[in-house]
Structures are given as C-alpha cells and as structure tokens.
Protein backbone atom coordinates (compact mmCIF):
# COMPACT_ATOMS: atom_id res chain seq x y z
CA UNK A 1 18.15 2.56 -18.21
CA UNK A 2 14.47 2.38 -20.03
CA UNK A 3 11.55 4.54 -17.70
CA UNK A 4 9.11 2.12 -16.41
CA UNK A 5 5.40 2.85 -15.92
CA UNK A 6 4.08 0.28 -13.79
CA UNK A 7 -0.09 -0.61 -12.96
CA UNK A 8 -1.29 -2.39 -10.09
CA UNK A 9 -3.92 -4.51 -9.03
CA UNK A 10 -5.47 -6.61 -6.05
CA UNK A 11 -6.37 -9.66 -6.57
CA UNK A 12 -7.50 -12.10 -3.35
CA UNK A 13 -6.52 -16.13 -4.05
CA UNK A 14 -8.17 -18.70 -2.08
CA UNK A 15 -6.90 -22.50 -0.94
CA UNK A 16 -7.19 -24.79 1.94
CA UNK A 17 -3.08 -26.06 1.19
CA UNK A 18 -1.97 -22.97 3.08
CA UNK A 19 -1.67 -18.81 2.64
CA UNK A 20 1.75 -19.70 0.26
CA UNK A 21 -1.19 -21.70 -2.49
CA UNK A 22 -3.18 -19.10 -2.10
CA UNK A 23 -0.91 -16.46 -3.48
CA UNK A 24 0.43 -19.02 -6.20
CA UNK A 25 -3.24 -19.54 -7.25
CA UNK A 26 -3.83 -16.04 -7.69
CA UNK A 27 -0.78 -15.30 -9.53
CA UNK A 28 -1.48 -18.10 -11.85
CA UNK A 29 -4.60 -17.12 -12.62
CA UNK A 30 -4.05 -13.32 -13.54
CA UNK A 31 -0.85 -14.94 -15.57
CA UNK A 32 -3.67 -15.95 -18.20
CA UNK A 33 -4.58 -12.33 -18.93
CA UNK A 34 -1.65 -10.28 -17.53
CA UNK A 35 1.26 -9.72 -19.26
CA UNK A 36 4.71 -8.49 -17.40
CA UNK A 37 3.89 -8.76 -13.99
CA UNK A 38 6.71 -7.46 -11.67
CA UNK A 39 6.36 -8.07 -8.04
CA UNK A 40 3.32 -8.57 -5.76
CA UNK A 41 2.44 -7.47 -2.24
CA UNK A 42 0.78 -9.07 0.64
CA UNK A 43 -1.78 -6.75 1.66
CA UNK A 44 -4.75 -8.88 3.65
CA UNK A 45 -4.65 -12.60 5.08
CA UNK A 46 -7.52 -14.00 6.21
CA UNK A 47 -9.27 -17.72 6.53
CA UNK A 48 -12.23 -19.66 7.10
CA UNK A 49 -12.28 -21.86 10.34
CA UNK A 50 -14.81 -24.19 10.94
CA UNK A 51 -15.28 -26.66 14.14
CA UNK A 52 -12.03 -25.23 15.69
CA UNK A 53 -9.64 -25.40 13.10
CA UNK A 54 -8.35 -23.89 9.44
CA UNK A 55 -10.12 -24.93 6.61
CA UNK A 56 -9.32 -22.14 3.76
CA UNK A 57 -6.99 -19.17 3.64
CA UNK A 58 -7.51 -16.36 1.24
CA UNK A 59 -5.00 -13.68 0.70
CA UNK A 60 -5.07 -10.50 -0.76
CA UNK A 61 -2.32 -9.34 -2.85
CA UNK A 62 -1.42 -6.47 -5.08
CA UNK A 63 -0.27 -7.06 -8.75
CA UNK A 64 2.31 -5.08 -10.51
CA UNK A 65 3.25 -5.05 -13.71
CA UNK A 66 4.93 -3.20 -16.85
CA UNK A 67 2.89 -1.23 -19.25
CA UNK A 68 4.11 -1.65 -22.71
C-alpha cells in the first residue's frame, strides 16, 4: 500500500437549486485547478431568505486531495 499525503481546503459554493448544487458547484469549480481530490466535508450550511422564504444556500465544504 503507497503512503498518502493528503491537503485540504474550504471552499463555500453558492445556488438557489438547493444545498446538494451548492456543493456540486463548488466541487466543479475547484475541479478546474485541483488535481486528485479525495473526499469532501460538510462543514457550514447557511442561506439567504428573503420575504419569508429560501432564495440561495451556500455551503461550506472542505477539499481533500492527493499530493503528488
């Protein structure tokens, strides 16, 4: 079995679909710079509400992934 060395990062995605979008959006996004990304954690969920109801979630997730 190879050693791993893993770095982290947070990264907060934003979308008025629903809290599932806004992880997807922020995964997609650091997928354009990041390479081997390994898992992700939910770490902060908030939204925006405006006359009484949802209008945006963001959620704040951390990033791992593999050093090479």
């Amino acid at each position: 079995m190879t050693n791993h060395i893993y770095k982290h990062i947070e990264l907060t995605g934003s979308s008025p679909k629903g809290i599932e979008d806004a992880v997807d959006q922020a995964i997609a996004k650091a997928n354009e710079t990041l390479h081997d990304m390994r898992w992700f954690e939910v770490v902060d969920t908030r939204g925006h509400i405006e006359h009484g109801r949802i209008t945006h979630w963001q959620v704040t997730v951390k990033v791992g992934f593999t050093l090479r």
